[in-house]
Every structure is written in structure tokens, then in C-alpha cells.
N, C-alpha and C. Protein backbone atom coordinates (compact mmCIF):
# COMPACT_ATOMS: atom_id res chain seq x y z
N UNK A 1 1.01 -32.55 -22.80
CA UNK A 1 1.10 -31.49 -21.82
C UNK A 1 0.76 -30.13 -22.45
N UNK A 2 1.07 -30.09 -23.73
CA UNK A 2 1.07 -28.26 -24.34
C UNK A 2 -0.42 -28.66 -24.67
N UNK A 3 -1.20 -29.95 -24.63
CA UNK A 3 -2.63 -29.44 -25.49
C UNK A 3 -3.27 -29.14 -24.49
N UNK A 4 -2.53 -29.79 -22.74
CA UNK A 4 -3.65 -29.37 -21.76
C UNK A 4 -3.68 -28.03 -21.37
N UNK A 5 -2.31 -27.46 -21.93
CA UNK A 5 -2.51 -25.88 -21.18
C UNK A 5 -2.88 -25.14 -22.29
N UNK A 6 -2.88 -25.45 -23.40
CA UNK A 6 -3.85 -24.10 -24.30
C UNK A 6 -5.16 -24.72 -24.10
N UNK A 7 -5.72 -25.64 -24.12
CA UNK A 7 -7.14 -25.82 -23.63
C UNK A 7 -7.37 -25.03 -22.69
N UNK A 8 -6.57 -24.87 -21.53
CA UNK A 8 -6.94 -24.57 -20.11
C UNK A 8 -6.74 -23.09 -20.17
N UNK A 9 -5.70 -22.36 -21.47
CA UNK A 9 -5.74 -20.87 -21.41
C UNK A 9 -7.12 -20.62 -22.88
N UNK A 10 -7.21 -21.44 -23.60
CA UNK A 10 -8.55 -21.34 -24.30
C UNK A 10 -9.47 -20.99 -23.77
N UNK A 11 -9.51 -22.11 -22.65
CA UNK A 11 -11.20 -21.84 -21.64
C UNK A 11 -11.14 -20.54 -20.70
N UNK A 12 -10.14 -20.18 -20.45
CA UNK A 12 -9.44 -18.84 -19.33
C UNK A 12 -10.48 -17.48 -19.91
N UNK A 13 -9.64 -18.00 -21.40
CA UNK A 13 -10.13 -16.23 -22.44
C UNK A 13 -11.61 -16.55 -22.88
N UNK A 14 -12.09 -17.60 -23.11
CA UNK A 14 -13.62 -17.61 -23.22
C UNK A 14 -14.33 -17.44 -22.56
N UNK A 15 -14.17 -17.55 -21.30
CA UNK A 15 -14.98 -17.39 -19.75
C UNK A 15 -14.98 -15.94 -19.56
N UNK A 16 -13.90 -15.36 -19.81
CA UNK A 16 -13.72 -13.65 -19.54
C UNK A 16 -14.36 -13.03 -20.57
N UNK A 17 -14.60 -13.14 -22.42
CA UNK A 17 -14.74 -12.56 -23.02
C UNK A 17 -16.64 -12.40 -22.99
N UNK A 18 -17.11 -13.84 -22.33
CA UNK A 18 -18.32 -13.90 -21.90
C UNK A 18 -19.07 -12.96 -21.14
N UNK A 19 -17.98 -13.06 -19.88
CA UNK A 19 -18.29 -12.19 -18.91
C UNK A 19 -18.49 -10.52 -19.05
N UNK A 20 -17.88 -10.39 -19.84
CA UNK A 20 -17.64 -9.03 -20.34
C UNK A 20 -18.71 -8.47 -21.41
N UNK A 21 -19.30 -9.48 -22.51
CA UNK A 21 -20.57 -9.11 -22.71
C UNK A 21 -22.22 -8.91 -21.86
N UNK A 22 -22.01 -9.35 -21.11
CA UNK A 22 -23.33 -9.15 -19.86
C UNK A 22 -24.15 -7.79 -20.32
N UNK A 23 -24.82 -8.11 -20.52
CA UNK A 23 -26.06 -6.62 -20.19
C UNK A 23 -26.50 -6.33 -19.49
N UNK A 24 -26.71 -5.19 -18.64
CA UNK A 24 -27.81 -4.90 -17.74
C UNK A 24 -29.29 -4.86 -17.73
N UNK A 25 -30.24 -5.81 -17.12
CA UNK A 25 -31.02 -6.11 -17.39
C UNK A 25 -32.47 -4.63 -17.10
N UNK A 26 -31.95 -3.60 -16.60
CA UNK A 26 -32.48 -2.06 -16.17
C UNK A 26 -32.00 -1.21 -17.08
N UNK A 27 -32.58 -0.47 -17.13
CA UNK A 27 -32.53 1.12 -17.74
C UNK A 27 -33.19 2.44 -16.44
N UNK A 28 -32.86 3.48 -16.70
CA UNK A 28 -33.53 4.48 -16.04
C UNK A 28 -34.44 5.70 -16.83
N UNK A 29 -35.28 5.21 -16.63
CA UNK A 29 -36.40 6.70 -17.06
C UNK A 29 -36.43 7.72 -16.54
N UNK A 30 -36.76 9.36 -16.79
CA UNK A 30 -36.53 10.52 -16.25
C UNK A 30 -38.24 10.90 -16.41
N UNK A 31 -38.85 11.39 -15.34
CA UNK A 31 -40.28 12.04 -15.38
C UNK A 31 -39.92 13.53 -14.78
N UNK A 32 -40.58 14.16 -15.38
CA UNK A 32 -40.61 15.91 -14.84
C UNK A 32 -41.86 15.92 -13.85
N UNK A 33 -42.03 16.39 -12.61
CA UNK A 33 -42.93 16.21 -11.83
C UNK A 33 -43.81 17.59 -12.02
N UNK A 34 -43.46 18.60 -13.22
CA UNK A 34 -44.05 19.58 -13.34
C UNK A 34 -45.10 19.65 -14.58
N UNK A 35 -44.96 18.58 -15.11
CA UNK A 35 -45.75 18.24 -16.51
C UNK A 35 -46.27 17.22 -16.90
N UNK A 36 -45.30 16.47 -15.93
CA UNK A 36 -45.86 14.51 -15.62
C UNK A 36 -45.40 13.63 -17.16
N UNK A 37 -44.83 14.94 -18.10
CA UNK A 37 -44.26 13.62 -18.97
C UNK A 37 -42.92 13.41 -18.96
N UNK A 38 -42.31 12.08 -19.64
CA UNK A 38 -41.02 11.81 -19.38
C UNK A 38 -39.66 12.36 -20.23
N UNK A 39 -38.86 12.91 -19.89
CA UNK A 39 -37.86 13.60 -20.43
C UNK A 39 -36.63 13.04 -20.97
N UNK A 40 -35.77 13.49 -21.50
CA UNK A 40 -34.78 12.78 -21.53
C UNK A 40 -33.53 13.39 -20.27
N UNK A 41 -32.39 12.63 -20.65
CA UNK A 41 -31.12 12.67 -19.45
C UNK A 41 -31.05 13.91 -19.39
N UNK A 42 -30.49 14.84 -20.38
CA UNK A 42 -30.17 16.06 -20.22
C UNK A 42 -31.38 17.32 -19.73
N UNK A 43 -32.09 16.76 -20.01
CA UNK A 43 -33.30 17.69 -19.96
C UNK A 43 -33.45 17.21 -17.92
N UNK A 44 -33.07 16.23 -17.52
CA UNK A 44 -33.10 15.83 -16.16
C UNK A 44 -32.33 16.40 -15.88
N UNK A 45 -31.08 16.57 -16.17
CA UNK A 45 -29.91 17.14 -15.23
C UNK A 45 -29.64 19.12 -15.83
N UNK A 46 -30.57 19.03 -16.72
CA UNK A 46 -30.94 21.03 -16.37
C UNK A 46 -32.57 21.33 -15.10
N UNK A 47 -33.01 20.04 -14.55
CA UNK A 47 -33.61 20.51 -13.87
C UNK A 47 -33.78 19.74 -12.09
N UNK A 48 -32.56 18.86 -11.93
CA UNK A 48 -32.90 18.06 -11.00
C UNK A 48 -33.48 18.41 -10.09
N UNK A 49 -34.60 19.46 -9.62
CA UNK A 49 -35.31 19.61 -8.24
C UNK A 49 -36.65 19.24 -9.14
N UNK A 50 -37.00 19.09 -10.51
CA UNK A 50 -38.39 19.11 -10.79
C UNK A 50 -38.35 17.84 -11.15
N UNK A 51 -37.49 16.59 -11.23
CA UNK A 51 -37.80 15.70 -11.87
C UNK A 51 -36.98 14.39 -11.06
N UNK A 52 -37.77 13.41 -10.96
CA UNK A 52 -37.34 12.30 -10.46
C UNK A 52 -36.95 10.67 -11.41
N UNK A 53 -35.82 9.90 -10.96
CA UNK A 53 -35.84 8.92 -12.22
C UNK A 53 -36.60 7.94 -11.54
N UNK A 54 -36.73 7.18 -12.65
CA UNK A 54 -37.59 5.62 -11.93
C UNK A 54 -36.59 4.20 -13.04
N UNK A 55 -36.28 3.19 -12.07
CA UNK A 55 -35.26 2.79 -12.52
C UNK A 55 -36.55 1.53 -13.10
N UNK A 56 -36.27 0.83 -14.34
CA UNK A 56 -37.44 -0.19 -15.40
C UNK A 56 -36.47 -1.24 -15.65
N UNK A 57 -37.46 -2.34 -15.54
CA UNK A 57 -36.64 -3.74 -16.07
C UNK A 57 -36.79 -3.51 -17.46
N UNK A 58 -36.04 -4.50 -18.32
CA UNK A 58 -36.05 -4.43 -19.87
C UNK A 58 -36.54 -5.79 -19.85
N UNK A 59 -38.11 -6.01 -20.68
CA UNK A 59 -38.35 -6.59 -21.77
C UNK A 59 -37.65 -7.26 -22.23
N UNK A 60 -37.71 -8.57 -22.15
CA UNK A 60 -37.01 -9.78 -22.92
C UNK A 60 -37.46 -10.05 -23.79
């Protein structure tokens, strides 16, 4: 009986610790629509009326 329930809380915490590594398979790029090249975050959010993001899959 005790080997079936630490198996069963074994598999509990392995399933969660899994889950919890996940990556997001997107990133977001920032373009300035006043120069046409791409910026970084901060440089986006000192100008949000000139620049739009575009959201990119990641490369496997």
C-alpha cells in the first residue's frame, strides 16, 4: 500500500515539475515605423505611437 502511494505522489510531482518547464514557442519583435528598423523593448515603450510589435515563431 505505501509503495502505491509514493509512486502515485512521485508521478503527481513529475507531471507538475514538467509542466512548469514549457516554453513559449513566440517571441515579440519591436519595428519603428519611422526608420523601418527594429528596436528594442525600451526603445518601444519611449515611443509607442511610432512603432508597432510583430509577434515571431521560434526556430526549432
Amino acid at each position: 500500500m505505501k509503495k502505491i502511494l509514493l509512486l502515485a505522489v512521485a508521478l503527481a510531482f513529475s507531471s507538475t515539475s514538467i509542466a512548469q518547464e514549457k516554453k513559449s514557442k513566440t517571441y515579440k519583435q519591436h519595428k519603428s515605423a519611422e526608420s523601418g528598423r527594429y528596436v528594442t523593448k525600451k526603445e518601444a515603450k519611449e515611443k509607442p505611437s511610432t512603432t508597432y510589435s510583430v509577434t515571431r515563431k521560434k526556430k526549432q
